[in-house]
N, C-alpha and C. Protein backbone atom coordinates (compact mmCIF):
# COMPACT_ATOMS: atom_id res chain seq x y z
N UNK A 1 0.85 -1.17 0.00
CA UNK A 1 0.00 0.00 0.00
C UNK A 1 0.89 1.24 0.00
N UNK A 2 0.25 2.10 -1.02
CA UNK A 2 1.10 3.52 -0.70
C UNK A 2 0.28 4.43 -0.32
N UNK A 3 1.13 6.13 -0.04
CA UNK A 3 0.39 6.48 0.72
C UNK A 3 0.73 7.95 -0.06
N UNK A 4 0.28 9.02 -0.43
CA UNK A 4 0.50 10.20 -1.50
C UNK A 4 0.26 11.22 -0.46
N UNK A 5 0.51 12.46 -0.37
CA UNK A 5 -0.39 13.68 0.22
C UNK A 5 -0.33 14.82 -1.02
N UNK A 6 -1.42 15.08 -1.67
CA UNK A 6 -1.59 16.52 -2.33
C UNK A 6 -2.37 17.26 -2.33
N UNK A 7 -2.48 18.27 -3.50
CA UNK A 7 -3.73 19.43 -3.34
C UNK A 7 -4.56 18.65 -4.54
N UNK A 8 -6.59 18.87 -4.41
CA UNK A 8 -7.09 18.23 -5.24
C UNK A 8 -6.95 19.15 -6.57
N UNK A 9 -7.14 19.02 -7.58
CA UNK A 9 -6.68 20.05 -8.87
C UNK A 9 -7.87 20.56 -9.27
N UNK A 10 -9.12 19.80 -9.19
CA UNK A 10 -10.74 20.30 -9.41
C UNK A 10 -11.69 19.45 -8.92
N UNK A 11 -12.84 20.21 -8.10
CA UNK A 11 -13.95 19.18 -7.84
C UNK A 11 -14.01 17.54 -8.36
N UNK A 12 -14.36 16.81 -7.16
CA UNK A 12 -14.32 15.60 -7.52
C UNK A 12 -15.79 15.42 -8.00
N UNK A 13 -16.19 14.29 -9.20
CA UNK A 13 -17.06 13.76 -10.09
C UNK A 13 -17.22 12.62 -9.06
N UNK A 14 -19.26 12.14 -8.90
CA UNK A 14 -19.58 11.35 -8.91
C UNK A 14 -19.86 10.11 -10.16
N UNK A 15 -19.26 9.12 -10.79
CA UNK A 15 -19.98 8.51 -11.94
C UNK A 15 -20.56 7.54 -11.52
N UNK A 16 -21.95 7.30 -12.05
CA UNK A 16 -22.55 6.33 -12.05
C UNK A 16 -22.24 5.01 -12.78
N UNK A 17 -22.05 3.74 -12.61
CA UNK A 17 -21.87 2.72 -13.38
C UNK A 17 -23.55 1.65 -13.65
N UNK A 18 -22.99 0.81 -15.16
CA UNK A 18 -24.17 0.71 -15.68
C UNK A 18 -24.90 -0.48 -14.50
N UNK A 19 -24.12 -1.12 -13.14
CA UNK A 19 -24.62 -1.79 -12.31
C UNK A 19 -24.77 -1.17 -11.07
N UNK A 20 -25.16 0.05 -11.04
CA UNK A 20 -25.37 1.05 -10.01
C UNK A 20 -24.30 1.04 -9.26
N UNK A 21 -23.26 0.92 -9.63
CA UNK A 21 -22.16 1.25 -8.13
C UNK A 21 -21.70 2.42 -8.83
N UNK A 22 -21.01 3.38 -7.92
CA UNK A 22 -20.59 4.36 -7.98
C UNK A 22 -18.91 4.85 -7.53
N UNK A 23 -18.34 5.57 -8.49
CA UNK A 23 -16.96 5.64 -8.13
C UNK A 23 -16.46 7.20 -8.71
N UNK A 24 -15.94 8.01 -7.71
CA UNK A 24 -15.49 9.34 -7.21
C UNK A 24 -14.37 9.42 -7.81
N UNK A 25 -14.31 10.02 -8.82
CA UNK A 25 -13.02 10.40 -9.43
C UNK A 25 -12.61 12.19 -9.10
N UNK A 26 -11.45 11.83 -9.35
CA UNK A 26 -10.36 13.57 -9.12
C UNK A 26 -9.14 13.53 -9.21
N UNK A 27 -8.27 14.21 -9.23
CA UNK A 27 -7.09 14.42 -9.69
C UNK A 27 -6.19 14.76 -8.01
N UNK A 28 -5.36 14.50 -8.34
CA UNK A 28 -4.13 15.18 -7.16
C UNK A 28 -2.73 15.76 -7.67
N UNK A 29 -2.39 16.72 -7.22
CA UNK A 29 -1.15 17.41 -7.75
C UNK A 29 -0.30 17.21 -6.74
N UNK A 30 1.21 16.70 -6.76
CA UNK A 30 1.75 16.57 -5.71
C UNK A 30 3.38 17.42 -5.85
N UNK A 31 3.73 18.51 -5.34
CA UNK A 31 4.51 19.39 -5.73
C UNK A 31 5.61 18.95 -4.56
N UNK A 32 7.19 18.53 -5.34
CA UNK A 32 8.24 18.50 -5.14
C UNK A 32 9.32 19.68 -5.41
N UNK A 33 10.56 19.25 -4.60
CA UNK A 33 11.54 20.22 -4.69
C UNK A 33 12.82 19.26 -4.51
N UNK A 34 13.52 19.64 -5.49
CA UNK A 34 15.07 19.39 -5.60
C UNK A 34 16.27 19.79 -6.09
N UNK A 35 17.54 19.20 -5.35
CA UNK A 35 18.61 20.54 -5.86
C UNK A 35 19.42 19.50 -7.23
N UNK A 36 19.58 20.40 -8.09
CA UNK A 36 20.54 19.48 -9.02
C UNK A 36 21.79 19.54 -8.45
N UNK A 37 23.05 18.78 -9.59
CA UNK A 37 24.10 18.79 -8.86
C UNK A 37 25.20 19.83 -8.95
N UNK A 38 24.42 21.06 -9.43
CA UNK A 38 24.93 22.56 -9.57
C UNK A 38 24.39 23.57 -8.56
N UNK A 39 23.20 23.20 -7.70
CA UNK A 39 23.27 23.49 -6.61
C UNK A 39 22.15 24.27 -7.60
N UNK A 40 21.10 24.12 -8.02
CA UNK A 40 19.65 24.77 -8.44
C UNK A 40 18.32 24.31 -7.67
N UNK A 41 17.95 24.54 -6.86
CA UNK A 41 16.87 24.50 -7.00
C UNK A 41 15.42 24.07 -8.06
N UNK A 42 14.77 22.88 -7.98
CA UNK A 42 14.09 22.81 -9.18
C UNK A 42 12.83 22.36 -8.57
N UNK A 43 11.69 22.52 -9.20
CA UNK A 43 10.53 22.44 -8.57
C UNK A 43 9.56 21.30 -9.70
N UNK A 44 9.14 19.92 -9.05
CA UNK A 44 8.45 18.78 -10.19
C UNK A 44 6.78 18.86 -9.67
N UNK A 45 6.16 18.78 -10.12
CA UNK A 45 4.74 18.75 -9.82
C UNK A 45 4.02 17.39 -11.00
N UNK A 46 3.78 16.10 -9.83
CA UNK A 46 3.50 15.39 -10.41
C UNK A 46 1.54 14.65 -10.21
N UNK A 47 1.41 14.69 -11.21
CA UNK A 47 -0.24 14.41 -11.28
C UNK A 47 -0.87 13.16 -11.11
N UNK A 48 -1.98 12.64 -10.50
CA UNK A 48 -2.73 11.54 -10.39
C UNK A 48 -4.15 11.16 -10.42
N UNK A 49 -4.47 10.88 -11.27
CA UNK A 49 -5.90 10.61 -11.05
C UNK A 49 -6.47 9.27 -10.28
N UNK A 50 -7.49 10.16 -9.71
CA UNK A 50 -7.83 8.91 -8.35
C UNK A 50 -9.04 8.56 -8.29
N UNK A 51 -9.54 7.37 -7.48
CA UNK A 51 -10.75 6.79 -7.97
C UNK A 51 -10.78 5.98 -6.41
N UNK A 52 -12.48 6.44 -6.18
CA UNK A 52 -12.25 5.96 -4.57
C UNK A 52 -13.51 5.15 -4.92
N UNK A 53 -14.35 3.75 -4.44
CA UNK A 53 -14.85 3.15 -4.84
C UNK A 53 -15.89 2.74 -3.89
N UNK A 54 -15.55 3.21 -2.56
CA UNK A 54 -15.94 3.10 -1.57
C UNK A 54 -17.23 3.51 -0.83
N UNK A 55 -17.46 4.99 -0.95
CA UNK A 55 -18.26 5.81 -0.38
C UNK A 55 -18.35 7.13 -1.18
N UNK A 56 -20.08 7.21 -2.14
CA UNK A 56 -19.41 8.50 -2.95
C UNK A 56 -19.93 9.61 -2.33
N UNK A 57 -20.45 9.61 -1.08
CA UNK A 57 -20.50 10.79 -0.17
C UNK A 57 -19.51 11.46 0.48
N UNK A 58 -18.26 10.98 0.20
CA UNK A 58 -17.18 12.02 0.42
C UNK A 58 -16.68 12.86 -1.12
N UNK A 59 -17.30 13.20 -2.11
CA UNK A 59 -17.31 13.80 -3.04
C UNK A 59 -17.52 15.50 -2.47
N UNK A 60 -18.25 15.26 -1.97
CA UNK A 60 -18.78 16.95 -1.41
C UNK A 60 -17.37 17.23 -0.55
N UNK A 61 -16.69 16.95 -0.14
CA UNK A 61 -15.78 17.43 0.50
C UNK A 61 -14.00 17.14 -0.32
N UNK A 62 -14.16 16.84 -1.49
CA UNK A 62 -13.23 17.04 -2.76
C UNK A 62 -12.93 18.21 -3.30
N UNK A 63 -12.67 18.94 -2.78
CA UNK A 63 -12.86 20.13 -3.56
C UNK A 63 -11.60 20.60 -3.81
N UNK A 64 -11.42 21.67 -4.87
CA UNK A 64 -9.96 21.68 -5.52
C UNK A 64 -9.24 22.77 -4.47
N UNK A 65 -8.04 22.04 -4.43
CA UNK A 65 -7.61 23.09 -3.32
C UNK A 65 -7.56 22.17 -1.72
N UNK A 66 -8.27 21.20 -1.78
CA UNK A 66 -8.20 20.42 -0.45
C UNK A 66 -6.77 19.63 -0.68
N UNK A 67 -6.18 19.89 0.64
CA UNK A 67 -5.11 19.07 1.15
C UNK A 67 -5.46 17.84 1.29
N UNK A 68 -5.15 16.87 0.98
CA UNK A 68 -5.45 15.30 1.33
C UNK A 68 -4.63 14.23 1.00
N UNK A 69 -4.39 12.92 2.51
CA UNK A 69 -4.05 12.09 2.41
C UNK A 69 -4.79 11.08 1.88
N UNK A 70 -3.78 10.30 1.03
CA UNK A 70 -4.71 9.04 0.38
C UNK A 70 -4.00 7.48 0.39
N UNK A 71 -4.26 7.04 0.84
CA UNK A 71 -3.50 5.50 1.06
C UNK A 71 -4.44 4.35 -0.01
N UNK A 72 -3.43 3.80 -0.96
CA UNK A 72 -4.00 2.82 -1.93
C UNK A 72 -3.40 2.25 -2.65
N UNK A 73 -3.24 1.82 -4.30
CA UNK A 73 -2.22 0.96 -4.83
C UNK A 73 -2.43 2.21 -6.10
N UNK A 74 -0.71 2.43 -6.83
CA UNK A 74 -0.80 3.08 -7.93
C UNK A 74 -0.69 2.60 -9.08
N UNK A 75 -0.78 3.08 -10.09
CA UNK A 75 -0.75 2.26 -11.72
C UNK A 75 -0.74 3.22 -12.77
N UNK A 76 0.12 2.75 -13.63
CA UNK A 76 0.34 3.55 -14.82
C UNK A 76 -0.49 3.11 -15.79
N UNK A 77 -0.76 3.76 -17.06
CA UNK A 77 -1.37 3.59 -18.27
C UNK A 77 -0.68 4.25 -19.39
N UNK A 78 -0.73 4.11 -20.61
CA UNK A 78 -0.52 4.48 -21.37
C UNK A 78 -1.42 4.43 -22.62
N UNK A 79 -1.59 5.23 -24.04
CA UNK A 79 -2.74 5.43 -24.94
C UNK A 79 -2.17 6.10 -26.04
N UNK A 80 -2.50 6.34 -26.96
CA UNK A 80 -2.20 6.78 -28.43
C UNK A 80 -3.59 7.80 -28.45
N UNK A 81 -3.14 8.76 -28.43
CA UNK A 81 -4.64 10.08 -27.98
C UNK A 81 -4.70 10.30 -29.36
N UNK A 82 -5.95 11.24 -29.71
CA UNK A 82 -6.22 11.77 -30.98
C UNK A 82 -5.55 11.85 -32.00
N UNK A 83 -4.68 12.67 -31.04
CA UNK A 83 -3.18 13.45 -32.04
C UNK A 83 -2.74 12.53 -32.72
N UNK A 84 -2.70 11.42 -32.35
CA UNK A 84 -1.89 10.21 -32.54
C UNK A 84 -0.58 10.39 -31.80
N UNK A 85 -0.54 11.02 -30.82
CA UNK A 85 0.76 11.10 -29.86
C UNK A 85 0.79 10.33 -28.99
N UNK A 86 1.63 9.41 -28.30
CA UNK A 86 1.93 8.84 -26.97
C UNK A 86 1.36 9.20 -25.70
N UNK A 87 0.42 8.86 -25.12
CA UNK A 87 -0.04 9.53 -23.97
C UNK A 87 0.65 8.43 -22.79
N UNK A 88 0.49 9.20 -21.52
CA UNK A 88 0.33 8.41 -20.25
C UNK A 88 -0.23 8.87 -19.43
N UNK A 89 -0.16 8.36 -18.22
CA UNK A 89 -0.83 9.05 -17.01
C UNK A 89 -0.52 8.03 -15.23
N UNK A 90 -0.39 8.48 -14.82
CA UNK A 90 -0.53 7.70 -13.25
C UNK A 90 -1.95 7.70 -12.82
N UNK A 91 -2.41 6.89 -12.24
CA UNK A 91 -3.26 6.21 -11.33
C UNK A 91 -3.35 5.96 -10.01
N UNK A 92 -4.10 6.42 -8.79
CA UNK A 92 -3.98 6.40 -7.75
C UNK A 92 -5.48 5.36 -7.35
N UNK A 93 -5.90 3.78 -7.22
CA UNK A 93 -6.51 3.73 -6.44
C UNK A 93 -6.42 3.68 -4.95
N UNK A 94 -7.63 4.63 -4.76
CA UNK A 94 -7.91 4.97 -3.48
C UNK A 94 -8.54 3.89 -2.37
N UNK A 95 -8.07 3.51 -1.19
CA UNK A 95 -8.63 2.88 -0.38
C UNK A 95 -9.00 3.88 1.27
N UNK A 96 -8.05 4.63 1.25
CA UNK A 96 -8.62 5.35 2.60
C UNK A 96 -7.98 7.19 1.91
N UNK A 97 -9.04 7.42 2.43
CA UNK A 97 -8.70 9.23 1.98
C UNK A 97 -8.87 9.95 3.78
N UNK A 98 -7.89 10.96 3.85
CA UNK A 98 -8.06 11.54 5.06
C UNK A 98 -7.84 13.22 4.55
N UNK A 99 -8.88 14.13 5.08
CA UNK A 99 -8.65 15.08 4.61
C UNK A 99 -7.97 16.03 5.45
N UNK A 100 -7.21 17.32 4.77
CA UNK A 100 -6.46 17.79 5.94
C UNK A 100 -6.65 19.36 5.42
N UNK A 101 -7.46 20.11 4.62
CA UNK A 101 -8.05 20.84 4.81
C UNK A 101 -7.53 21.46 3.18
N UNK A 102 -8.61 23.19 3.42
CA UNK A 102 -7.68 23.67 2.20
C UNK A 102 -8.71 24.19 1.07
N UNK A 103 -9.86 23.59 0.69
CA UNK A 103 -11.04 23.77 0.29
C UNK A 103 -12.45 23.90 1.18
N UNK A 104 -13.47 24.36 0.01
CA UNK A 104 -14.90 24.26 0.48
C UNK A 104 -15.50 23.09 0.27
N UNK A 105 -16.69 23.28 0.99
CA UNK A 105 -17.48 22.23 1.27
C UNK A 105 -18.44 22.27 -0.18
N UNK A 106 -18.55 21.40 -1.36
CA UNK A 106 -19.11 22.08 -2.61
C UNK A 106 -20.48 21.28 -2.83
N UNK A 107 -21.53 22.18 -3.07
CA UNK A 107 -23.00 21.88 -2.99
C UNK A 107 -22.96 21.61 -4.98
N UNK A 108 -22.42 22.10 -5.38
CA UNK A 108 -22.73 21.60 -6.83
C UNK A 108 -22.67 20.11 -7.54
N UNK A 109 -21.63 18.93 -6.42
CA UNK A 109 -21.04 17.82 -6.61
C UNK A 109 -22.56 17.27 -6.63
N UNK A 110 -22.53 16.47 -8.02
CA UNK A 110 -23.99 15.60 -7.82
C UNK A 110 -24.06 14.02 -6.72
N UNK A 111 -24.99 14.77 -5.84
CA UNK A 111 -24.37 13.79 -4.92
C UNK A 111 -25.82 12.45 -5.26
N UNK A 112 -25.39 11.18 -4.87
CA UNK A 112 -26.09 9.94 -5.11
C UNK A 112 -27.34 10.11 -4.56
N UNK A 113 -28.49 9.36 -5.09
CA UNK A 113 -29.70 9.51 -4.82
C UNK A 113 -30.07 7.97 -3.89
N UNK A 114 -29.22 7.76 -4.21
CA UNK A 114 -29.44 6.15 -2.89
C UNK A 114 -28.20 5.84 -2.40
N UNK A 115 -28.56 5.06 -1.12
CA UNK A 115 -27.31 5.26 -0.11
C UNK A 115 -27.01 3.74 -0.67
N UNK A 116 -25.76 3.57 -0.47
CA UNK A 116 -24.71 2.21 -0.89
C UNK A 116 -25.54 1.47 -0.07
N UNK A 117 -26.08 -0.23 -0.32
CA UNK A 117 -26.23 -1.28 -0.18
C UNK A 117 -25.41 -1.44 1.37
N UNK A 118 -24.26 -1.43 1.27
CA UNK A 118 -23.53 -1.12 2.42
C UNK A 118 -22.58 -0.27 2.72
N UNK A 119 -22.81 0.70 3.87
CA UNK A 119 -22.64 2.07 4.15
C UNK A 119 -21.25 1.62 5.30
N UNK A 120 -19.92 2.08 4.63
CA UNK A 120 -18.69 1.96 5.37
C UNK A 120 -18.21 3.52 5.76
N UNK A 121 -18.22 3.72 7.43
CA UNK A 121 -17.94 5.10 8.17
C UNK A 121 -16.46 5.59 7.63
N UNK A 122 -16.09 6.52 7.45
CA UNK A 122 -14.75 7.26 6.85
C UNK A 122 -14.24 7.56 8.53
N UNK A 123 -13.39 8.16 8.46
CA UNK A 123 -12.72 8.75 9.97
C UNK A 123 -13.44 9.31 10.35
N UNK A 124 -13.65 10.36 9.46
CA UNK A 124 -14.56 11.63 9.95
C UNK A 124 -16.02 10.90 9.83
N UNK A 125 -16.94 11.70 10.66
CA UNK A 125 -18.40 11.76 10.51
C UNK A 125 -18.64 12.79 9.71
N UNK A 126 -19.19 12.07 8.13
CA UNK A 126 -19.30 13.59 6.98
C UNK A 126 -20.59 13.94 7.78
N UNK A 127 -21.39 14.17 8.39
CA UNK A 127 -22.39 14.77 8.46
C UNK A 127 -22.44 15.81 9.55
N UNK A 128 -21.27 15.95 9.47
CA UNK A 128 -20.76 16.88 10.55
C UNK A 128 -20.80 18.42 9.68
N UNK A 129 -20.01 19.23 10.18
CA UNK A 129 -19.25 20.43 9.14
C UNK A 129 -17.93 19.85 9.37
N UNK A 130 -17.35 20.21 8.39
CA UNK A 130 -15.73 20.17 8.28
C UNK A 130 -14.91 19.88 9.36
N UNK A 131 -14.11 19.21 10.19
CA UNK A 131 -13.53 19.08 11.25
C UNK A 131 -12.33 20.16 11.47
N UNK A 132 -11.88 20.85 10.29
CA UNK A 132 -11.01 22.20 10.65
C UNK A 132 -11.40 22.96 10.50
């Protein structure tokens, strides 16, 4: 299991699947710093898209700009896009998300119209307000 901390890059998406389960996608930006061996300073900002499978009532509290820990397994992909250019991308599935602040609480996230079959508690109690 690994474990990432970044900022979210934009509101997280509820999608519906065609067997009613539901899975929370969003992005994470994770900004590094390192010195070359000329003594520079250089700054890497590396991207992930993440997919939590779990509970899509923590969507409302995705919001871009939230600090968050995420513990899960990562994976690469790769694709031949439009252009016909080489694409890739990293992959973060998500198994535990902990939030650590940074964003709003966002009423626009379409949130699910039925509660999961079986309802698994996060750390937090979302039905709270925000814990910071």
């Amino acid at each position: 299991m690994n474990t990432i901390i970044g900022r979210i890059t934009k509101n997280a998406e509820i999608n519906k699947l065609k067997n009613d389960r539901q899975v929370v996608n969003f992005s994470v930006a994770i900004n590094d710093s390192y010195k070359t061996k000329q003594g520079e300073r250089r700054e890497q900002t590396t991207y992930y898209n993440c997919s939590y499978w779990i509970n899509g009532k923590i969507a409302e509290y995705l919001t871009k700009g939230t600090l968050v820990e995420l513990s899960g397994r990562i994976s690469s992909n790769a694709w031949i896009g439009k252009d016909g250019e080489i694409k890739s991308g990293l992959n973060f599935h998500t198994s535990n998300i902990k939030l650590h602040g940074g964003g709003q609480k966002s009423d626009s996230v379409n949130k699910p119209t039925e509660k999961p079959q079986k309802e698994i508690k996060l750390a937090e109690d979302l039905d709270d307000d925000l814990p910071f």
